[in-house]
N, C-alpha and C. Protein backbone atom coordinates (compact mmCIF):
# COMPACT_ATOMS: atom_id res chain seq x y z
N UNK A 1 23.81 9.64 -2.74
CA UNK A 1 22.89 10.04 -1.70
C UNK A 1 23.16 9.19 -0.47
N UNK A 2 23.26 9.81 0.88
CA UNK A 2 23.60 9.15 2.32
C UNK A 2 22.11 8.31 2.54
N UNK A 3 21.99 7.29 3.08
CA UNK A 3 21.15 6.70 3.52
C UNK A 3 21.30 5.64 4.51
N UNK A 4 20.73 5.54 5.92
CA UNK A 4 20.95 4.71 6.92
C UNK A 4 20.86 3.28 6.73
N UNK A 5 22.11 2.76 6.61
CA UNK A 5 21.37 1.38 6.38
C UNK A 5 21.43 0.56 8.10
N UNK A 6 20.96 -0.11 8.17
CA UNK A 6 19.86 -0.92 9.71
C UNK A 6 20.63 -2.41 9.88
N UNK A 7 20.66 -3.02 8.87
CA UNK A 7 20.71 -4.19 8.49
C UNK A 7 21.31 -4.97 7.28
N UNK A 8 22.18 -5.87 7.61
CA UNK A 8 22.89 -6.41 6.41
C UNK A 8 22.55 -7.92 6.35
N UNK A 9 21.47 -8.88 5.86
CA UNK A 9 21.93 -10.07 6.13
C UNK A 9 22.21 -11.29 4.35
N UNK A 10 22.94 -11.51 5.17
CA UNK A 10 23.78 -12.73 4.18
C UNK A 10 22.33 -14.11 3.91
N UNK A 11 22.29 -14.72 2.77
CA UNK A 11 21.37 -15.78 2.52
C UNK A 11 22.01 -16.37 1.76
N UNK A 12 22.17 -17.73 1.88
CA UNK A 12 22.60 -18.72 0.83
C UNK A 12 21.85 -20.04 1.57
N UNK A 13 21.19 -20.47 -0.15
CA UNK A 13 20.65 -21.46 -0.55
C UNK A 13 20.40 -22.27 -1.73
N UNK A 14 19.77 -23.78 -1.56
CA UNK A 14 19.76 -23.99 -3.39
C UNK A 14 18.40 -23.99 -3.60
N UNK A 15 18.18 -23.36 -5.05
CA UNK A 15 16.95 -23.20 -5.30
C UNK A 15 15.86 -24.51 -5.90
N UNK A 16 15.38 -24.77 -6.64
CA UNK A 16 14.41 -25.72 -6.70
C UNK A 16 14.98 -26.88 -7.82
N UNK A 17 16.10 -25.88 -8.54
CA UNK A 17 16.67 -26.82 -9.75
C UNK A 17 18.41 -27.13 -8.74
N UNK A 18 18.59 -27.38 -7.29
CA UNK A 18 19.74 -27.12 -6.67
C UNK A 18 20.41 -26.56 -7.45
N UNK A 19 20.64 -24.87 -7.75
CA UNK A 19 21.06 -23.89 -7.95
C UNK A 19 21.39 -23.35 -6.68
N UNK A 20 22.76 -22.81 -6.32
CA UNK A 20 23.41 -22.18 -5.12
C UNK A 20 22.49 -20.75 -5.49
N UNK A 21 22.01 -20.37 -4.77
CA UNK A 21 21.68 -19.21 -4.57
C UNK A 21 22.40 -17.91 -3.66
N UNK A 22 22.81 -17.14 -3.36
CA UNK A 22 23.81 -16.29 -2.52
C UNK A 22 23.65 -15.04 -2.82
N UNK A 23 23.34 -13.74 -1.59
CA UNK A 23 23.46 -12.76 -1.63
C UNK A 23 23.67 -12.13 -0.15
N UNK A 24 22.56 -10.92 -0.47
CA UNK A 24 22.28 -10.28 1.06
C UNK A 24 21.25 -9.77 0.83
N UNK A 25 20.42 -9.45 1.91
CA UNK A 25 19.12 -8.30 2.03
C UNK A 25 20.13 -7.36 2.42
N UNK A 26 19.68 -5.97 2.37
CA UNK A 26 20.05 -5.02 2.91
C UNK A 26 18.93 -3.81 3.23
N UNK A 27 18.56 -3.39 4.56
CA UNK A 27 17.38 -2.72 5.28
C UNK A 27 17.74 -1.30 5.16
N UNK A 28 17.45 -0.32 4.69
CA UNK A 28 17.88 0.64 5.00
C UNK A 28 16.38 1.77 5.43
N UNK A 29 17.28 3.52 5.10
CA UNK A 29 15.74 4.22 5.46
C UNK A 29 16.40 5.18 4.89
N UNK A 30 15.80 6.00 4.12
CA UNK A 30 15.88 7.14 3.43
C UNK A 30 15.35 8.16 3.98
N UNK A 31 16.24 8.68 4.27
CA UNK A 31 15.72 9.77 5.73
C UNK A 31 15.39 11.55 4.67
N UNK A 32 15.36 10.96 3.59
CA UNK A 32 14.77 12.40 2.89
C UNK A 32 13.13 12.18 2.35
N UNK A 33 12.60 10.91 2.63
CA UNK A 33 11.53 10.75 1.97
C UNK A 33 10.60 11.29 2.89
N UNK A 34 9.21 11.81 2.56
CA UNK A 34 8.77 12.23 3.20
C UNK A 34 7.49 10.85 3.54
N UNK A 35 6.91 10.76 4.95
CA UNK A 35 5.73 9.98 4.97
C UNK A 35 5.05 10.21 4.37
N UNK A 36 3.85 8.71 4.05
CA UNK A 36 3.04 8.78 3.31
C UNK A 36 1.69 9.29 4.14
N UNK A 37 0.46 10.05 3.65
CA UNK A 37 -0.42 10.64 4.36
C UNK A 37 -0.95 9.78 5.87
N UNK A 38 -1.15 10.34 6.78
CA UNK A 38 -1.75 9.01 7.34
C UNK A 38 -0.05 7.93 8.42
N UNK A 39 1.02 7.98 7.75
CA UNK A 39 1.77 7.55 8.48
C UNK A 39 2.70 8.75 9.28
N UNK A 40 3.78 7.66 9.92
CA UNK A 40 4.75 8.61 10.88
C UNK A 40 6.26 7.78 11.02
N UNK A 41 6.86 8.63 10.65
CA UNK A 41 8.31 7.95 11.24
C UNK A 41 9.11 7.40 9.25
N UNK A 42 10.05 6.69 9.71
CA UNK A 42 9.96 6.26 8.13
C UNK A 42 10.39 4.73 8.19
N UNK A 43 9.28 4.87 6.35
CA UNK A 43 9.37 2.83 6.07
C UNK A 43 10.70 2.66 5.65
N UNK A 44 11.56 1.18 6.40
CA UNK A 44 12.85 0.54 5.94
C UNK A 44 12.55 -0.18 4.52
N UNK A 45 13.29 0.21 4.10
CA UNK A 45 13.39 0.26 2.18
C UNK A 45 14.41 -1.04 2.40
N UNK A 46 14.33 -2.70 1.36
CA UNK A 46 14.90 -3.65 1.48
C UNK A 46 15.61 -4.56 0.23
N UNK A 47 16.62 -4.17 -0.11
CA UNK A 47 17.22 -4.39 -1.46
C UNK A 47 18.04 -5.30 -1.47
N UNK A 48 18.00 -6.52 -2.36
CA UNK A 48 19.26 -7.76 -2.31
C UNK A 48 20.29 -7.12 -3.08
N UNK A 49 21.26 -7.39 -2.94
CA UNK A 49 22.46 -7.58 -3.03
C UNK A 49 23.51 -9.32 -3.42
N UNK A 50 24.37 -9.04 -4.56
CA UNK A 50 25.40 -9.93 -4.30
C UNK A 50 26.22 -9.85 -3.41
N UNK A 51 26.97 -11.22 -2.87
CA UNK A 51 27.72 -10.98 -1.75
C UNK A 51 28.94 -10.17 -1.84
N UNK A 52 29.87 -10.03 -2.71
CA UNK A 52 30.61 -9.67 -2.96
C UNK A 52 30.34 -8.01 -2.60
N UNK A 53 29.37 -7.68 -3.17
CA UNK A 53 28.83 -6.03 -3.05
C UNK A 53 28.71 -5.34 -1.95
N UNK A 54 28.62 -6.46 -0.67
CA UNK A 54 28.33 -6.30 0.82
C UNK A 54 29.43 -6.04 1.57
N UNK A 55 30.10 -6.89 0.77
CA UNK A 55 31.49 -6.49 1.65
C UNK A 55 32.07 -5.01 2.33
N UNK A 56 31.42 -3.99 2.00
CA UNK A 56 31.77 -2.25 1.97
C UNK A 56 31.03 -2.08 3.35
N UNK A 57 29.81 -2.69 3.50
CA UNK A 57 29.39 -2.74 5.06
C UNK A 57 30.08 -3.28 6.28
N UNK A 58 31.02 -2.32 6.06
CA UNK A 58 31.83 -2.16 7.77
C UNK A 58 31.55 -2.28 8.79
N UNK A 59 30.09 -0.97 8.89
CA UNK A 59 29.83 -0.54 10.03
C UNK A 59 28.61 -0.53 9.99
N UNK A 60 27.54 -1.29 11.03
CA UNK A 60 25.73 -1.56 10.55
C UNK A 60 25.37 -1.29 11.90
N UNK A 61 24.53 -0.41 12.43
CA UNK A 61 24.00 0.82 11.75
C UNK A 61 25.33 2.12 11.25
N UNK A 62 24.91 2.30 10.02
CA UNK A 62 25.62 3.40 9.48
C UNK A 62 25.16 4.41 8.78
N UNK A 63 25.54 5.60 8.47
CA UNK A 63 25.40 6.08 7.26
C UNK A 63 26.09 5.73 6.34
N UNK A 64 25.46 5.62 4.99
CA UNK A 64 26.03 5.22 3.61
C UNK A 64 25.62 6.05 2.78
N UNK A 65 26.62 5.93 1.68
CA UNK A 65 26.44 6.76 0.37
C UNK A 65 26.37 5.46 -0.21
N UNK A 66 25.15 5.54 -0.83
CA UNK A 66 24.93 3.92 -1.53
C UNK A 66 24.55 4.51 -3.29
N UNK A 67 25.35 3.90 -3.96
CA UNK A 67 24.76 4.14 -5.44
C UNK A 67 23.50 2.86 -5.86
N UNK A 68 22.82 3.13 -6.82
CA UNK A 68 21.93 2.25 -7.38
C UNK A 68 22.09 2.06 -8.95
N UNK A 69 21.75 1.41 -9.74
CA UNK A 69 21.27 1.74 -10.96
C UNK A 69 19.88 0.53 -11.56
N UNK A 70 19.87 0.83 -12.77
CA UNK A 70 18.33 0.18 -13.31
C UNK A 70 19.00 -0.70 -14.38
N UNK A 71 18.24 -2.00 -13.98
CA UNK A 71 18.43 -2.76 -15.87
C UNK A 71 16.19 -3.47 -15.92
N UNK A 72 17.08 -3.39 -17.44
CA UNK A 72 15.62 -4.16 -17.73
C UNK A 72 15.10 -5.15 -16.80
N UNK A 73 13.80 -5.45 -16.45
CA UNK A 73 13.49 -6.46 -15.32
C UNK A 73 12.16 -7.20 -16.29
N UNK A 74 11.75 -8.07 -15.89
CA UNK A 74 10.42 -8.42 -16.68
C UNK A 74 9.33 -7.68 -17.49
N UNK A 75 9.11 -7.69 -17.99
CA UNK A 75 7.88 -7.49 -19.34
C UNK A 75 8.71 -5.33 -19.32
N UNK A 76 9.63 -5.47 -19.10
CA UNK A 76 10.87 -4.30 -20.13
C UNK A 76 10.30 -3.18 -18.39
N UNK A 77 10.02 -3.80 -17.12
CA UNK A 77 10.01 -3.24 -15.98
C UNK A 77 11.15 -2.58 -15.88
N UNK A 78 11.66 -1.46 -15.57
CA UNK A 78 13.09 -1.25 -14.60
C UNK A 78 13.00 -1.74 -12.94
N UNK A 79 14.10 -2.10 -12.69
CA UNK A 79 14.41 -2.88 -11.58
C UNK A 79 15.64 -2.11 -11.33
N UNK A 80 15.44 -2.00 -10.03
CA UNK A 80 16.63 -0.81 -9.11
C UNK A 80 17.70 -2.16 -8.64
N UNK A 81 18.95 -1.59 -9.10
CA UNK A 81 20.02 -2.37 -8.93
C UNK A 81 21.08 -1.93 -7.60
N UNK A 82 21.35 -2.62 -7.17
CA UNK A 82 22.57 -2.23 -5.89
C UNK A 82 23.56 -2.40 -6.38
N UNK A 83 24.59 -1.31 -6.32
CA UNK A 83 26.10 -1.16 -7.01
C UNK A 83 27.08 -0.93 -5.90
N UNK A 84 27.56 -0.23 -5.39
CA UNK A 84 28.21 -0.05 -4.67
C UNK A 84 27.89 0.81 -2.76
N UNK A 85 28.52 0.51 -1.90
CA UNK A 85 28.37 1.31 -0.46
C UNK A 85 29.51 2.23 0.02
N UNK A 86 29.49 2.85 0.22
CA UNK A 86 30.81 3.98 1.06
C UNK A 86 30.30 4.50 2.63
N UNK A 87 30.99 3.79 3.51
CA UNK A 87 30.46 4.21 4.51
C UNK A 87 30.88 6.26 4.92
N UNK A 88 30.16 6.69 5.61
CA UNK A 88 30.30 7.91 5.44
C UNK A 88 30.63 8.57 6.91
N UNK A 89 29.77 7.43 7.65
CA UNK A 89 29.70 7.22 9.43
C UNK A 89 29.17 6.52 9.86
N UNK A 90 29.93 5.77 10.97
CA UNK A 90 28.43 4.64 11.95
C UNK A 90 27.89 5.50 12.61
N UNK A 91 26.75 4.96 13.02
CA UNK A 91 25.40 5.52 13.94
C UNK A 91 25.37 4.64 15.08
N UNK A 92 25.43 5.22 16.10
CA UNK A 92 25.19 4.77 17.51
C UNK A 92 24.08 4.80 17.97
N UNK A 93 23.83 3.61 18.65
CA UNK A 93 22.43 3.84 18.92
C UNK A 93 22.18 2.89 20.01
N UNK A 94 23.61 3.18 20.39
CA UNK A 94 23.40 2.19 22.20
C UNK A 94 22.52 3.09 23.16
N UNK A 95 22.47 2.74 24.25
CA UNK A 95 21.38 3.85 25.00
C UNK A 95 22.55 3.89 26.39
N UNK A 96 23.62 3.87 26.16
CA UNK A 96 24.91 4.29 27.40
C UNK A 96 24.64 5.48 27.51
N UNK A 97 24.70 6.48 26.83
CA UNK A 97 24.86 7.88 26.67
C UNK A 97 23.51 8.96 27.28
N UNK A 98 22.29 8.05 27.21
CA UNK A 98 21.49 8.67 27.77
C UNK A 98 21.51 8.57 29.68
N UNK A 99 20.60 9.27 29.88
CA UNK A 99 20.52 9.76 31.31
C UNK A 99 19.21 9.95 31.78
N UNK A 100 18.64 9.22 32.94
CA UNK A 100 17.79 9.45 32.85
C UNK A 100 16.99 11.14 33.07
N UNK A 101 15.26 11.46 32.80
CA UNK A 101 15.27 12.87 33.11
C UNK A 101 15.48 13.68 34.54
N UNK A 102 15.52 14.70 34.39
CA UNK A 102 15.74 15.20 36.29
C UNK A 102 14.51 15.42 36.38
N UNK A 103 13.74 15.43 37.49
CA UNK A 103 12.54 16.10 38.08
C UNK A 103 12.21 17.62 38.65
């Protein structure tokens, strides 16, 4: 499934037992979901990532074909996993191209 992703950012840190910690957030928007009653426009959906996995983000803003999958997460939760990105197209979204209106 294509989905816009917005944002890629990288985090590394050590955690409380100095454990290296390392990944990415990744922002995206699922432009098939529909709003929820009451809203407008659509919510950026925000999934970590290993670094290694990020690497496929070429081009930010883009379209992506992003796969997911599920593993067990706490008390036997599924937890949505980030697997792989294929960029499909960047998205432009400089404002060169516009003009202003005529009167």
């Amino acid at each position: 499934m294509n989905y816009l992703v917005l944002h890629v950012r990288p985090y590394s840190f050590r955690d409380d037992n100095n454990k290296l910690v390392e990944g990415a957030s990744v922002t995206y928007l699922d432009l098939t979901n529909e709003p929820d009653e009451g809203e407008k426009g659509f919510a950026p959906l925000t999934i970590t990532a290993s670094t290694d996995k990020t690497k496929s983000f070429t081009e930010v803003p883009g379209y992506y074909e992003l796969a997911f999958s599920q593993r067990r997460g706490a008390k036997g939760r599924p937890q949505i996993v980030f697997d792989r990105a294929r960029l499909v197209i960047a998205a432009d979204f400089s404002l060169e191209h516009l003009t202003e209106p005529s009167v």
